[in-house]
C-alpha atoms as a PDB file:
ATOM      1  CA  UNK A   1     109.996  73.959 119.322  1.00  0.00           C
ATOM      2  CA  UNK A   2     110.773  77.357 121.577  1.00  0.00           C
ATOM      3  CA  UNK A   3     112.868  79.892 120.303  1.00  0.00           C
ATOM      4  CA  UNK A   4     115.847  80.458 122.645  1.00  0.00           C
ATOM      5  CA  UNK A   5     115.671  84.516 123.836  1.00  0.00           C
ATOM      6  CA  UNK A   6     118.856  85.204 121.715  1.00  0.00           C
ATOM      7  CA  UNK A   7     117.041  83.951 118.652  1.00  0.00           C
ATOM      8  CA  UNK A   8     113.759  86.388 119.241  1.00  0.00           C
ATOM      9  CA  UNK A   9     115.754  89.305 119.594  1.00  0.00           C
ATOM     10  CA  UNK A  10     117.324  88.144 116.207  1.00  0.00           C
ATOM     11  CA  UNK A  11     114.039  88.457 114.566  1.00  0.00           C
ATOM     12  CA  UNK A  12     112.701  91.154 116.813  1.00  0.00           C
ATOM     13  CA  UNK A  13     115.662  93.627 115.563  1.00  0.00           C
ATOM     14  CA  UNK A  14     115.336  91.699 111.960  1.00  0.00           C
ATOM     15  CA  UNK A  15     111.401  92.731 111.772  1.00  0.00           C
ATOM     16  CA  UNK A  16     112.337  96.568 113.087  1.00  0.00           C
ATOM     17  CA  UNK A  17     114.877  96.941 109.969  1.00  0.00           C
ATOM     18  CA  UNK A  18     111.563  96.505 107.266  1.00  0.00           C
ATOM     19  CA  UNK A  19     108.549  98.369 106.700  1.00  0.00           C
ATOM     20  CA  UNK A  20     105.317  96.875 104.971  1.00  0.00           C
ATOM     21  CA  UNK A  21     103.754  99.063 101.743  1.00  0.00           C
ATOM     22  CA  UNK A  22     100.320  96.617 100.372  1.00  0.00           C
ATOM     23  CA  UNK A  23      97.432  96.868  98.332  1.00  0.00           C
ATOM     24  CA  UNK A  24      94.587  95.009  98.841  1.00  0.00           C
ATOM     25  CA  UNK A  25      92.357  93.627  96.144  1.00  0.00           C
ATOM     26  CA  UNK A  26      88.943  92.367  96.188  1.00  0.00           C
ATOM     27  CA  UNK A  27      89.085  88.506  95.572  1.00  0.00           C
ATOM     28  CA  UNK A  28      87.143  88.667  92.163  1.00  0.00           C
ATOM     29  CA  UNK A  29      89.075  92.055  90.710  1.00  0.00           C
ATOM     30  CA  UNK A  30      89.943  91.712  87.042  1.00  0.00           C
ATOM     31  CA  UNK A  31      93.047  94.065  87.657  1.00  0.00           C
ATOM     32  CA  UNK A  32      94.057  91.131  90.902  1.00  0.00           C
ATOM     33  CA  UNK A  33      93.482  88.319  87.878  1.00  0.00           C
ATOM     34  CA  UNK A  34      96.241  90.082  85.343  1.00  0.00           C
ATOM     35  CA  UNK A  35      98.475  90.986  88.363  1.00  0.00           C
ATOM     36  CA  UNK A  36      98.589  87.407  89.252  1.00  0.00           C
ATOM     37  CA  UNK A  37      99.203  86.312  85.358  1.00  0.00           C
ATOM     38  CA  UNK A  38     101.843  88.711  84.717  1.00  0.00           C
ATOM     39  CA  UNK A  39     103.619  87.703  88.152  1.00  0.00           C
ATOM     40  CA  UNK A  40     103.006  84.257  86.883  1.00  0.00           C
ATOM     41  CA  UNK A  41     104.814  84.225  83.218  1.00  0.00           C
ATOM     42  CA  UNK A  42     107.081  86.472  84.721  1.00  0.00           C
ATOM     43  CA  UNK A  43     108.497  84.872  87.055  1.00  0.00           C
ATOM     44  CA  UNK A  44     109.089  87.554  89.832  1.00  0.00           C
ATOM     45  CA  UNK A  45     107.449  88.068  93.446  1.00  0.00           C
ATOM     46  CA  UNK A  46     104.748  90.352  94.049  1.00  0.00           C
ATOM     47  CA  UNK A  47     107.116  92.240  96.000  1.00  0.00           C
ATOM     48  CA  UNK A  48     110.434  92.791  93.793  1.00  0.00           C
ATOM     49  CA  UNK A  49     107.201  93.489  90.930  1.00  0.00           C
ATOM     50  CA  UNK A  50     105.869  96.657  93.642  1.00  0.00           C
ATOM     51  CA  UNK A  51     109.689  97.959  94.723  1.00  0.00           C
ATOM     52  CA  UNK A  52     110.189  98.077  90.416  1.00  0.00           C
ATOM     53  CA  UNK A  53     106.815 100.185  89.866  1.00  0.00           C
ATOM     54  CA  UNK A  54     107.632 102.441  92.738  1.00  0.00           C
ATOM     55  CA  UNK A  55     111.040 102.968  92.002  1.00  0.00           C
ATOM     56  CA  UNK A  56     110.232 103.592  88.390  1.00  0.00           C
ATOM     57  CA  UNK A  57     107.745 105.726  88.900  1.00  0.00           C
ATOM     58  CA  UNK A  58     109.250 108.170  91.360  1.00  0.00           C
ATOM     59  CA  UNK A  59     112.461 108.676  88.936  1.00  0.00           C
ATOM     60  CA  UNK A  60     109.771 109.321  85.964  1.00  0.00           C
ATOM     61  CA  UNK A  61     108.282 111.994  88.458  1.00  0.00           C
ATOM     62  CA  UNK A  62     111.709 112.840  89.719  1.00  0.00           C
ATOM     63  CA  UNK A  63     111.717 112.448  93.283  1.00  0.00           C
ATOM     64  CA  UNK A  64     115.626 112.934  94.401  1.00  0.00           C
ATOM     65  CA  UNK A  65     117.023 110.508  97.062  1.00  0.00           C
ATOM     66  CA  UNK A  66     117.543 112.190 100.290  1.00  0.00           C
ATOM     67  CA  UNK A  67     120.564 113.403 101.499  1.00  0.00           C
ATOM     68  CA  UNK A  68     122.272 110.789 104.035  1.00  0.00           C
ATOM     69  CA  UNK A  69     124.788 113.954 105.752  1.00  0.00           C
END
């Protein structure tokens, strides 16, 4: 099914509101294996789990949020 023209500027403008952060892991990497365990038991996305450690770790180092004047 075609997307009507209204509907792909939708998602173009949606896709120009997010920027991607990754890591990449080799297939067989013991740290990928307990990532993927904790993720599992706890129940949270791979991507809520990488916004907590970032946030977390930039107030431990205390990195201010910018001024929005």
């Amino acid at each position: 099914m075609a997307l009507s023209e209204s509907r792909k500027n939708y998602e173009r403008n949606r896709a120009n509101n997010f920027k991607t952060v990754s890591a990449k892991y080799r297939k067989d990497s013991i740290e990928l294996l307990r990532l993927n365990l904790y993720l599992e038991v706890s129940g949270i996305s791979a991507n809520n789990y990488i916004q907590q450690l970032i946030k977390e770790d930039l107030d431990n180092k205390g990195i201010p949020y910018p001024d929005n004047d």
